[in-house]
N, C-alpha and C. Protein backbone atom coordinates (compact mmCIF):
# COMPACT_ATOMS: atom_id res chain seq x y z
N UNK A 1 0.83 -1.16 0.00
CA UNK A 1 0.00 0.00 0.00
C UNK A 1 0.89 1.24 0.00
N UNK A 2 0.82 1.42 -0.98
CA UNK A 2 1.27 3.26 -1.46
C UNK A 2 0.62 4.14 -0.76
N UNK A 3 1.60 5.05 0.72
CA UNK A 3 0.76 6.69 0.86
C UNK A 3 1.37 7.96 0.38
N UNK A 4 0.24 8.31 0.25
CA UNK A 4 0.75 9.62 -0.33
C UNK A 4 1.98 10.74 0.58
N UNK A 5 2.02 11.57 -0.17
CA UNK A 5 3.21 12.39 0.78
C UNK A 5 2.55 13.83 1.48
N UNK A 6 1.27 13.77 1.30
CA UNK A 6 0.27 14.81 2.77
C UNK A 6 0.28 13.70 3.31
N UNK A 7 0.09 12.77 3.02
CA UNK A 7 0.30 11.54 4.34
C UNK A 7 1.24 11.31 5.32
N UNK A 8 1.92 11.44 4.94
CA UNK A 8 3.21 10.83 5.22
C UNK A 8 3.72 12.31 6.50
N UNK A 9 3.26 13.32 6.17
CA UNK A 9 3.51 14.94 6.11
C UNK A 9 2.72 14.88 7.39
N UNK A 10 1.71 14.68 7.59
CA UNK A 10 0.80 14.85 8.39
C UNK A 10 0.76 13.86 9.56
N UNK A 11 1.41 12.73 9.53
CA UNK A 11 1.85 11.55 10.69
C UNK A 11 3.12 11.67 11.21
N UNK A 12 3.34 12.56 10.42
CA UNK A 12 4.86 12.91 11.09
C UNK A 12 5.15 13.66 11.80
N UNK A 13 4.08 14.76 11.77
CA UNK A 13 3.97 16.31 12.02
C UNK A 13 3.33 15.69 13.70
N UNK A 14 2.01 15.06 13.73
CA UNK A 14 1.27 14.40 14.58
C UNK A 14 1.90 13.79 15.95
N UNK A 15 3.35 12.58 15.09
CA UNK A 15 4.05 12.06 15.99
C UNK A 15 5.12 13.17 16.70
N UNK A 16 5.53 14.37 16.21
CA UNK A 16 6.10 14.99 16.55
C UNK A 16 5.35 15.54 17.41
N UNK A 17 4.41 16.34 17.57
CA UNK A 17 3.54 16.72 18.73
C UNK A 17 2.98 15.69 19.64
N UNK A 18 2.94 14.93 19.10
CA UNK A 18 2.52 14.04 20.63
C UNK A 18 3.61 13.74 21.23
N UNK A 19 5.27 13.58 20.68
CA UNK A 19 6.47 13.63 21.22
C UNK A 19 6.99 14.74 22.09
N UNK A 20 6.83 15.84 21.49
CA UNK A 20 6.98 16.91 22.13
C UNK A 20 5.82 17.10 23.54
N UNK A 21 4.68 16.58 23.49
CA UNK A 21 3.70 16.65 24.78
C UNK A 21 4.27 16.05 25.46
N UNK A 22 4.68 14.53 25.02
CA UNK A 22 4.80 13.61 26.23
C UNK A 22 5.73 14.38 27.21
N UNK A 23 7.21 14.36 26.23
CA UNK A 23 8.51 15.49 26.73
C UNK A 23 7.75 16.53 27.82
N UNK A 24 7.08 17.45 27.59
CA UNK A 24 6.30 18.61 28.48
C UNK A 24 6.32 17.99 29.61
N UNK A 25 5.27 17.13 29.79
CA UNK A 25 4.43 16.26 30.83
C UNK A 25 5.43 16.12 31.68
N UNK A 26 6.38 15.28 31.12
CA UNK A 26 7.21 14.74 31.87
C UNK A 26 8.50 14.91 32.06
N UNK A 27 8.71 16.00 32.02
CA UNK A 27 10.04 17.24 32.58
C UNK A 27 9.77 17.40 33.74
N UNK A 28 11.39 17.92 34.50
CA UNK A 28 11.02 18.18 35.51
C UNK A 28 10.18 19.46 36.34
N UNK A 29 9.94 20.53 36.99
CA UNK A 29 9.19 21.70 36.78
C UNK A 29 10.56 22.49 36.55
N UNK A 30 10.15 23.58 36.06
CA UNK A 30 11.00 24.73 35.28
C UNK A 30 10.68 25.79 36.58
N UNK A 31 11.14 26.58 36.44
CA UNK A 31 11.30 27.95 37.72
C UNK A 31 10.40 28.25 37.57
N UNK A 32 9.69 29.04 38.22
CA UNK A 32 8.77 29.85 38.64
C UNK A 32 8.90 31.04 37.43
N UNK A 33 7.81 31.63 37.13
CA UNK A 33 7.76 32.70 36.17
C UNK A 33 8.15 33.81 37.03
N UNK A 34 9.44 34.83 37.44
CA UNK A 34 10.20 35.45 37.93
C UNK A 34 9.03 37.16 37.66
N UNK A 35 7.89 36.98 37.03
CA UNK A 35 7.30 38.23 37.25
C UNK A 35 6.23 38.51 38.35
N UNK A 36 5.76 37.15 39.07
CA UNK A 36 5.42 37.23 40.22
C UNK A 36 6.21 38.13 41.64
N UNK A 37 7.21 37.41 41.29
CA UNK A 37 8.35 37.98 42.09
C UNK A 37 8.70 39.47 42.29
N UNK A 38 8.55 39.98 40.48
CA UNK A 38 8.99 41.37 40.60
C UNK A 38 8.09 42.33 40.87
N UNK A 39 6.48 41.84 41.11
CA UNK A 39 5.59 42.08 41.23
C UNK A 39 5.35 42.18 42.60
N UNK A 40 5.89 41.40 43.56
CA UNK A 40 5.69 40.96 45.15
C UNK A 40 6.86 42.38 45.49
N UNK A 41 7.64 42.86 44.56
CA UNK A 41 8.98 43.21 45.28
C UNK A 41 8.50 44.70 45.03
N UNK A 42 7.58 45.22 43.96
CA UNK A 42 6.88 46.44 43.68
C UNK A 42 6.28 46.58 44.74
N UNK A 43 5.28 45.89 45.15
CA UNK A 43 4.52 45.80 46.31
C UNK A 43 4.88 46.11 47.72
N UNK A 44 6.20 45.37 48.15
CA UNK A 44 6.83 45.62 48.95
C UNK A 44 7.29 46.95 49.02
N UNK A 45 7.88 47.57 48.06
CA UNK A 45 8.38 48.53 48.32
C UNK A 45 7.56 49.78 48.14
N UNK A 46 6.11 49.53 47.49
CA UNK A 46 5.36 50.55 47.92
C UNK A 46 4.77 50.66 49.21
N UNK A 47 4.62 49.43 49.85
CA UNK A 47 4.10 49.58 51.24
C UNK A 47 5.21 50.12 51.84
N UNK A 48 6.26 50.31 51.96
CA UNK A 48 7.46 50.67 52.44
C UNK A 48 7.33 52.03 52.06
N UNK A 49 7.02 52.39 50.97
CA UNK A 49 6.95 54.07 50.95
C UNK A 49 5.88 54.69 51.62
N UNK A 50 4.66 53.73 51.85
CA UNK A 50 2.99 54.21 52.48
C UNK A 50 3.63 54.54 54.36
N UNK A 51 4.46 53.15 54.64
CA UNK A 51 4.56 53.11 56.19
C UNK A 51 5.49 54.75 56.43
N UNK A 52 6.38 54.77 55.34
CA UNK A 52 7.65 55.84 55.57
C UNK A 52 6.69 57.47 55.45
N UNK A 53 5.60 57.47 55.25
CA UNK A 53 4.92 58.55 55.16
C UNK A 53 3.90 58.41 55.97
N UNK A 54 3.88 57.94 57.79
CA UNK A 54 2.68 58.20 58.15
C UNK A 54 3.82 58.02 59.71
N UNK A 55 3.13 58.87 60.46
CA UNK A 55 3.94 59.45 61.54
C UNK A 55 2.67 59.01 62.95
N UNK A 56 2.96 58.78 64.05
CA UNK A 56 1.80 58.96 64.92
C UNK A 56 2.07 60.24 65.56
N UNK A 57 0.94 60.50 65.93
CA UNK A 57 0.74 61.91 66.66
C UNK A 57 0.65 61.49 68.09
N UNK A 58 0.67 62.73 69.19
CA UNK A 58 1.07 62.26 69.94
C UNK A 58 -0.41 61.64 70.63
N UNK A 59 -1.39 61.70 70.55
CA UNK A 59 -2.80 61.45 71.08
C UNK A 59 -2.66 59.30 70.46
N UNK A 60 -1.71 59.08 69.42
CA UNK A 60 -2.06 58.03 69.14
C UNK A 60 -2.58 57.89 67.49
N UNK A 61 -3.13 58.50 67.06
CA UNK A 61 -3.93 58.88 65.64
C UNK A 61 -2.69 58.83 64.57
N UNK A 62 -3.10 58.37 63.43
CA UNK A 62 -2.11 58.11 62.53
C UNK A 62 -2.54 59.20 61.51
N UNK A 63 -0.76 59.96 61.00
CA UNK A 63 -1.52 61.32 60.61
C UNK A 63 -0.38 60.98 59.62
N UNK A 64 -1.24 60.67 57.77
CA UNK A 64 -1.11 60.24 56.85
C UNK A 64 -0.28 61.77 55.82
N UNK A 65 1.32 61.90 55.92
CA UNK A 65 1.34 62.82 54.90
C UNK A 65 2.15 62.53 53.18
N UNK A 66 1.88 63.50 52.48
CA UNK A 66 2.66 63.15 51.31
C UNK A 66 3.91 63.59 51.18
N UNK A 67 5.05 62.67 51.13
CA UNK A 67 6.19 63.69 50.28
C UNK A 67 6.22 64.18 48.47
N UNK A 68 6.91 65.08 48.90
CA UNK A 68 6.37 66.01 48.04
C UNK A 68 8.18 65.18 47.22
N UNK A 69 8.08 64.32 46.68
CA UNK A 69 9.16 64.02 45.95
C UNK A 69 8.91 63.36 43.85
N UNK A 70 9.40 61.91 44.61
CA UNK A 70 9.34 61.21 43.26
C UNK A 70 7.90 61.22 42.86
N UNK A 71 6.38 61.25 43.24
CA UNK A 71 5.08 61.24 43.59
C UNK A 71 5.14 62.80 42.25
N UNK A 72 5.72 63.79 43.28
CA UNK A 72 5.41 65.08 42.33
C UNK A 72 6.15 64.75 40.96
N UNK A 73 7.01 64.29 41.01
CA UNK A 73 7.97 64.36 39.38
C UNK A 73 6.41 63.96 38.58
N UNK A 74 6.85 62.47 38.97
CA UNK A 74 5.82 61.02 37.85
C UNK A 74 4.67 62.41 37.47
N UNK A 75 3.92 62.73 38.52
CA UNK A 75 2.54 63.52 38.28
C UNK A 75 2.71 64.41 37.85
N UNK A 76 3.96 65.42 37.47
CA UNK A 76 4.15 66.44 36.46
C UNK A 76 4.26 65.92 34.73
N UNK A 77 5.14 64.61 35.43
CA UNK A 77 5.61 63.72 34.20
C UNK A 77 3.99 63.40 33.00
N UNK A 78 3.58 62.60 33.78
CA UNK A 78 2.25 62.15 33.47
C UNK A 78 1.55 63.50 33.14
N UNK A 79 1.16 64.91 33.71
CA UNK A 79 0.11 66.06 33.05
C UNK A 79 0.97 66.13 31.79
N UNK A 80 2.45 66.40 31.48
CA UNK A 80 3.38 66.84 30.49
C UNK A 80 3.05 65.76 29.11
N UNK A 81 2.53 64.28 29.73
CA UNK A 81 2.54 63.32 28.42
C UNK A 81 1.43 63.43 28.34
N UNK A 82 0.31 63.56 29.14
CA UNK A 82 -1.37 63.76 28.64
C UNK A 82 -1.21 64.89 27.61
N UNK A 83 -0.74 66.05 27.61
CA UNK A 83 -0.65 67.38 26.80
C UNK A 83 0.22 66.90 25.70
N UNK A 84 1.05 66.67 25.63
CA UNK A 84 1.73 66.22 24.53
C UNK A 84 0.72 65.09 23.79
N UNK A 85 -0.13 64.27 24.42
CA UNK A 85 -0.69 63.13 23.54
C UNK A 85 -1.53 64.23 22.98
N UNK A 86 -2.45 65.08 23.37
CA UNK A 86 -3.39 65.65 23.05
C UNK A 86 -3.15 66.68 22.23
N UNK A 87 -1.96 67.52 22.30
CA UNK A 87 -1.51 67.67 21.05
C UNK A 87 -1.11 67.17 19.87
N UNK A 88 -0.50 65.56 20.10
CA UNK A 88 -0.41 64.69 18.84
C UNK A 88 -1.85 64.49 17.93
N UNK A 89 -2.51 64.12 19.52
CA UNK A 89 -4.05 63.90 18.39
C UNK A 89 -4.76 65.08 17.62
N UNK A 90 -4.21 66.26 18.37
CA UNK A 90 -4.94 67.39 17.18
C UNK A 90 -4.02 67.12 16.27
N UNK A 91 -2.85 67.47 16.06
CA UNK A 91 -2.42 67.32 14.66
C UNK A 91 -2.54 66.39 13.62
N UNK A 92 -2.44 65.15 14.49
CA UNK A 92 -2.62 63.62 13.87
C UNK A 92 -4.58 64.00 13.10
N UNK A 93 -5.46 64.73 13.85
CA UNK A 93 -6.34 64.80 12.78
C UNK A 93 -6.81 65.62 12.13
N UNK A 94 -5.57 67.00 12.31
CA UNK A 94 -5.57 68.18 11.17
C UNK A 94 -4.84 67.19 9.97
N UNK A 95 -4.10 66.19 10.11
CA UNK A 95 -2.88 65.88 9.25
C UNK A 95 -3.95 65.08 8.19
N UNK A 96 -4.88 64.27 9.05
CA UNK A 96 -5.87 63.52 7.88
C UNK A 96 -6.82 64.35 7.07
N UNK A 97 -7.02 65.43 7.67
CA UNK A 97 -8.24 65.88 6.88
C UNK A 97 -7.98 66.39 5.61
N UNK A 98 -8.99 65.80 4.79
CA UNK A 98 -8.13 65.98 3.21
C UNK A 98 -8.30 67.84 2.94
N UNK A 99 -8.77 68.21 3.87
CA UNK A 99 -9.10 69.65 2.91
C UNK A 99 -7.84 70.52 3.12
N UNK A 100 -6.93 70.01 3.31
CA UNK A 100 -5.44 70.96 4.01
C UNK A 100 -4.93 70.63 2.13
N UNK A 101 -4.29 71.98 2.09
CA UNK A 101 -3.65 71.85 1.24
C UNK A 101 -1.97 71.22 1.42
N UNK A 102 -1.68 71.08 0.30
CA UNK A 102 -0.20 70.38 1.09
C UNK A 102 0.91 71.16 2.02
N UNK A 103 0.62 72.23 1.61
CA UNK A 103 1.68 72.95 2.58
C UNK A 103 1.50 73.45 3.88
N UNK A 104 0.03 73.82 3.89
CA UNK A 104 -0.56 72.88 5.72
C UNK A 104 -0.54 71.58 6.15
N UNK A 105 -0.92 70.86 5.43
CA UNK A 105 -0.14 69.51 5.77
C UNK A 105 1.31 69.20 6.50
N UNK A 106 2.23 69.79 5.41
CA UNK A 106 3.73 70.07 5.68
C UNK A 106 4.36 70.98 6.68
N UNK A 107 3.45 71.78 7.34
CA UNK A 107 3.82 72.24 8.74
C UNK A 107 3.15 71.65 9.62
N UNK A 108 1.89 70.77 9.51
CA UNK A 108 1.55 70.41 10.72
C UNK A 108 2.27 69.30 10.92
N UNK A 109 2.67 68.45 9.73
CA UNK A 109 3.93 67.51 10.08
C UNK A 109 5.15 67.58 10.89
N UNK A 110 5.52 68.79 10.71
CA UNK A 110 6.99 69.82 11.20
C UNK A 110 6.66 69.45 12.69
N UNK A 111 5.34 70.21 12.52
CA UNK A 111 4.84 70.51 14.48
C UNK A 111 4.83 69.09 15.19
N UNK A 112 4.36 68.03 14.09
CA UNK A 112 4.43 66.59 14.85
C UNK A 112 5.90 66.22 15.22
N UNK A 113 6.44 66.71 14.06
CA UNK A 113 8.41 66.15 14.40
C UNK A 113 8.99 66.89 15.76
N UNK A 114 8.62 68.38 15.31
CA UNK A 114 8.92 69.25 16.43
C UNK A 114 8.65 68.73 18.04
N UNK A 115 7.52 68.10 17.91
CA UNK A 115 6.71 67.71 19.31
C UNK A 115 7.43 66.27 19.78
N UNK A 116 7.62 65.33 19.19
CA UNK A 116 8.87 64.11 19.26
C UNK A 116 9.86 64.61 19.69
N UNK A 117 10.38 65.36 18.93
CA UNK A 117 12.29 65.56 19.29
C UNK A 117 11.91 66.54 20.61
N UNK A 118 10.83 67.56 20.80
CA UNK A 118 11.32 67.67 22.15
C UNK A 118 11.14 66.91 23.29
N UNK A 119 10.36 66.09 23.00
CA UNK A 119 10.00 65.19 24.18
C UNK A 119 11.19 64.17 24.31
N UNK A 120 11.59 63.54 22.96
CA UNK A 120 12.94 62.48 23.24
C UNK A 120 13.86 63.70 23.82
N UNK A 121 14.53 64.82 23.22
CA UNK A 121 15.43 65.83 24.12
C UNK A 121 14.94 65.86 25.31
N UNK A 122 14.20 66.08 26.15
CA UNK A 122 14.28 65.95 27.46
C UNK A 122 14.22 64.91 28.34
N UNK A 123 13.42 63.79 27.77
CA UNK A 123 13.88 62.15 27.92
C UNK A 123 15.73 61.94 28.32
N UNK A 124 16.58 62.62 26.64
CA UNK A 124 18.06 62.51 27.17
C UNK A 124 18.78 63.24 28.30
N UNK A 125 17.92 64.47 28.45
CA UNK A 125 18.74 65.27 29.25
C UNK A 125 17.97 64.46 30.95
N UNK A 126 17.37 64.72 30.92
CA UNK A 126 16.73 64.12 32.40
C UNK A 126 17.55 62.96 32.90
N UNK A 127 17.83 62.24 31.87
CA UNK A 127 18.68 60.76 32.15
C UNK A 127 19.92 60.82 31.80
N UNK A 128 20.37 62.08 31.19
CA UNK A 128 22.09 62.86 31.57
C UNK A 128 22.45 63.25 33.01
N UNK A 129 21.02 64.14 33.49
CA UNK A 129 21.18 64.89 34.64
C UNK A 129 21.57 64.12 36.01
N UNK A 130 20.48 63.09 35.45
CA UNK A 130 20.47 62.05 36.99
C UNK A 130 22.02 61.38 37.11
N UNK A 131 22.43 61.01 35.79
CA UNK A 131 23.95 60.66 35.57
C UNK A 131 25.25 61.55 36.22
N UNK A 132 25.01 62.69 36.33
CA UNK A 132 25.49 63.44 36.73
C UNK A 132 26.14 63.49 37.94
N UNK A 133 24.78 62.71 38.84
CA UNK A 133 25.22 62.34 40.32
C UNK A 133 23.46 63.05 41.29
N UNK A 134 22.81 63.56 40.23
CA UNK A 134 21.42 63.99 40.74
C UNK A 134 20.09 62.76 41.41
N UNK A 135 19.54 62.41 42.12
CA UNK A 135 18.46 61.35 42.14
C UNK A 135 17.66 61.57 41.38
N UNK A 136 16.88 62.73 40.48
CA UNK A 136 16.11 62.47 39.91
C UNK A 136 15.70 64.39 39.39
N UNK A 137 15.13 64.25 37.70
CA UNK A 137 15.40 65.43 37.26
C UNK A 137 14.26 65.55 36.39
N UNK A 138 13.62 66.70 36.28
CA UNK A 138 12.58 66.64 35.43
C UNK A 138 12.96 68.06 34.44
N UNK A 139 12.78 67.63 33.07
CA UNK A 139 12.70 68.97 32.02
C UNK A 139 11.86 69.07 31.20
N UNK A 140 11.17 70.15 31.30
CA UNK A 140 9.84 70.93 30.56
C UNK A 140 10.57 71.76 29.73
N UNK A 141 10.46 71.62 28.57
CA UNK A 141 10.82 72.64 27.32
C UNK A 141 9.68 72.98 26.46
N UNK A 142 9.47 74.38 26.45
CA UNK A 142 8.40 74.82 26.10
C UNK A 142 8.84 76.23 25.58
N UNK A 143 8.86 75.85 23.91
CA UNK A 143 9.75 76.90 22.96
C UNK A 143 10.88 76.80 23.09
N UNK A 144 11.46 78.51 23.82
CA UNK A 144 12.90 78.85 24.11
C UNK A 144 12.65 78.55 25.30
N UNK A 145 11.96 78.15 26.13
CA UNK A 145 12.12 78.48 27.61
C UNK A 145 12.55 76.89 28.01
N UNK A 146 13.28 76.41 29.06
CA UNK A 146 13.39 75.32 29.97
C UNK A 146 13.62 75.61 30.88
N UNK A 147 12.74 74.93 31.47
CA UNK A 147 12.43 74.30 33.01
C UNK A 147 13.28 73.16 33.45
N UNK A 148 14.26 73.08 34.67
CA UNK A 148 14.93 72.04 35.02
C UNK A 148 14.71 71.76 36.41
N UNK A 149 14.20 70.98 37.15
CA UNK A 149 14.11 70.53 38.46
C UNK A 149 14.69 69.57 38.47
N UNK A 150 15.25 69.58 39.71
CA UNK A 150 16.69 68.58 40.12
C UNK A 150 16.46 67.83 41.56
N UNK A 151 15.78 67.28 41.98
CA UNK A 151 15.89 66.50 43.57
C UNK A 151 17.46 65.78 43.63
N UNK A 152 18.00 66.55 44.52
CA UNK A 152 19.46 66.18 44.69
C UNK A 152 19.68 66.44 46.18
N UNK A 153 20.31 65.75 46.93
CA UNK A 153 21.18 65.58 48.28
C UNK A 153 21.82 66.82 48.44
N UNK A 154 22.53 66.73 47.40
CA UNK A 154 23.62 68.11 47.44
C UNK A 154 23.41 69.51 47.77
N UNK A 155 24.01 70.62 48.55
CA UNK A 155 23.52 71.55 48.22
C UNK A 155 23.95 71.97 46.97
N UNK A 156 22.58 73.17 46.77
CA UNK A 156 22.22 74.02 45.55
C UNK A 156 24.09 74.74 45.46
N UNK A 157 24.44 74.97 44.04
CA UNK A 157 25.17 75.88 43.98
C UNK A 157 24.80 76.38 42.53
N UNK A 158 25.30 77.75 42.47
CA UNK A 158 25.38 78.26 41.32
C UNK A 158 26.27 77.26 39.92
N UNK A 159 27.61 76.54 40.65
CA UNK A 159 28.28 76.12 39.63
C UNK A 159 27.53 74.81 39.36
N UNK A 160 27.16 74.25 39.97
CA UNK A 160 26.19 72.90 39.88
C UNK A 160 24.65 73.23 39.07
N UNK A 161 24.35 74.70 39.16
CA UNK A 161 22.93 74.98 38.44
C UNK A 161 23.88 75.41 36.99
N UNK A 162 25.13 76.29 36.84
CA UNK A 162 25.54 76.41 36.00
C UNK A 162 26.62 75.14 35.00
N UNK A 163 26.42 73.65 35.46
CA UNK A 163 26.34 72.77 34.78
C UNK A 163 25.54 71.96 34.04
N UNK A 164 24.48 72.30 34.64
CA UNK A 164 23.17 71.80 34.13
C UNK A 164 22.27 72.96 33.05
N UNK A 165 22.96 73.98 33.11
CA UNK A 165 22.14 74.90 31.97
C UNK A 165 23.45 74.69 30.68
N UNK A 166 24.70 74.32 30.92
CA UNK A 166 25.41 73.97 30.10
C UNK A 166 25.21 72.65 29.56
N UNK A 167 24.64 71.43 30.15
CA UNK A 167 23.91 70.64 29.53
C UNK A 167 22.53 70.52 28.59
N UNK A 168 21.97 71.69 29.00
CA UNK A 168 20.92 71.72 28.54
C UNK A 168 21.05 72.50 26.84
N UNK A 169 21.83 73.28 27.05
CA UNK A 169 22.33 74.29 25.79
C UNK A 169 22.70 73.28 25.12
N UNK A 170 23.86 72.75 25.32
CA UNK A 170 24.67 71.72 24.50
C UNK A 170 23.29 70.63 23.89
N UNK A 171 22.60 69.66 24.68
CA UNK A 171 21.68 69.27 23.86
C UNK A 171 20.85 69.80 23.29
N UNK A 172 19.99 70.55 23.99
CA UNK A 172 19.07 71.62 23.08
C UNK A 172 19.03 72.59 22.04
N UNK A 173 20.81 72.95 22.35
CA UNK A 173 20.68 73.99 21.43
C UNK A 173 20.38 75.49 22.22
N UNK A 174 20.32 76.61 21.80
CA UNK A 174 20.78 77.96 22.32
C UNK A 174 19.19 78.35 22.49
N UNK A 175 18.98 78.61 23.74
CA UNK A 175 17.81 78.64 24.26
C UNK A 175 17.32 80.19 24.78
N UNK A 176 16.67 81.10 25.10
CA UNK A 176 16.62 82.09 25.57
C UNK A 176 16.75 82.01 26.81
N UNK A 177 16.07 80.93 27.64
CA UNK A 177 15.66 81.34 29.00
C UNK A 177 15.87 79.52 29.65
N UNK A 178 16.52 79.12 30.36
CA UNK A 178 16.73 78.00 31.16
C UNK A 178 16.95 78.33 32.98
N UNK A 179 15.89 77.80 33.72
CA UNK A 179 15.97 78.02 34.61
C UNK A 179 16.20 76.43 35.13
N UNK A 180 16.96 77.04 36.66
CA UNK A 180 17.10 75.35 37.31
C UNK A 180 16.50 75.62 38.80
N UNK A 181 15.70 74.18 39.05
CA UNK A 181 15.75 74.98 40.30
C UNK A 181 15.97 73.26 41.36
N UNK A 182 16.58 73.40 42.54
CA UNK A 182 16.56 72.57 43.05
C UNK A 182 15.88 72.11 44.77
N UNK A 183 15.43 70.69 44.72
CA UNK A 183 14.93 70.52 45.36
C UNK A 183 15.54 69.39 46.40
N UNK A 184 15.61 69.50 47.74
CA UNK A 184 15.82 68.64 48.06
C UNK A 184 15.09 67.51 48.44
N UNK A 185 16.24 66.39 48.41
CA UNK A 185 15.77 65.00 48.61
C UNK A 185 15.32 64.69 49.97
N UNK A 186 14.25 63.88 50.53
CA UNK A 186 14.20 63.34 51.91
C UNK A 186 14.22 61.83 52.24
């Protein structure tokens, strides 16, 4: 008896998966999926930031406050990318609408590129700054103007604010107005 070669194709394919199951079955167990873990260790260390922010008073009463730190960055961070999305989406649907002629088209494109590169530019500089020896740095560029906040240990100095506006020039480019301001860490 002659089989064909989908035959042949298809019992082979078959025995290979039921080979490969058995194999599964009967391995020994493999590690643990390690994102539980990193998940337990998030956890941990946010309860660790909840306990580090609540003080008793002296009556006994637990008197719940915020630091005004990494909490404020993220939540400047986060209003800065809501505005930026919401500017993408206006342009993204000035850019479709067919009634733009092309050379409105071709600047609202500009404004989309424009709106990328400043957001990746302050992405680099923020993660220059912290390199620097800073804990943590936030930059708002808006036009000529930048905004630099710095949560750093260190005290404030002029030559330390005047390294960081020399960083900022150098990536950005020649700016009118760069302010720094620093905050300390707790």
């Amino acid at each position: 008896m002659l089989l064909k070669k989908q035959t042949v194709w298809l019992l082979t394919m078959l025995s290979l998966v039921v080979v490969l199951s058995v194999y599964y079955i009967t391995s020994p167990e493999q590690k643990s999926n390690d994102l539980a873990a990193v998940q337990q260790n998030a956890k941990d260390q946010m309860d660790q930031k909840q306990a580090k922010s609540k003080t008793e008073a002296k009556d006994g009463k637990t008197i719940v406050s915020t630091v005004a730190g990494d909490d404020a960055f993220e939540e400047l961070r986060m209003k800065l990318d809501d505005l930026r999305s919401q500017m993408q989406e206006d342009l993204t649907t000035q850019l479709a609408s067919t009634d733009l002629p092309a050379d409105e088209r071709s600047k609202v494109k500009d404004q989309m590129d424009r709106l990328n590169q400043t957001a990746q530019k302050e992405e680099i500089l923020e993660t220059l700054i912290r390199t620097m020896g800073y804990e943590d740095a936030l930059v708002r560029a808006d036009g000529e103007q930048v905004r630099v906040t710095v949560k750093s240990k260190k005290k404030p100095s002029a030559s330390e604010a005047n390294k960081i506006i020399q960083q900022v020039k150098k990536e950005i480019g020649e700016t009118n107005y760069v302010a720094v301001e620093f905050q300390p860490s707790k």
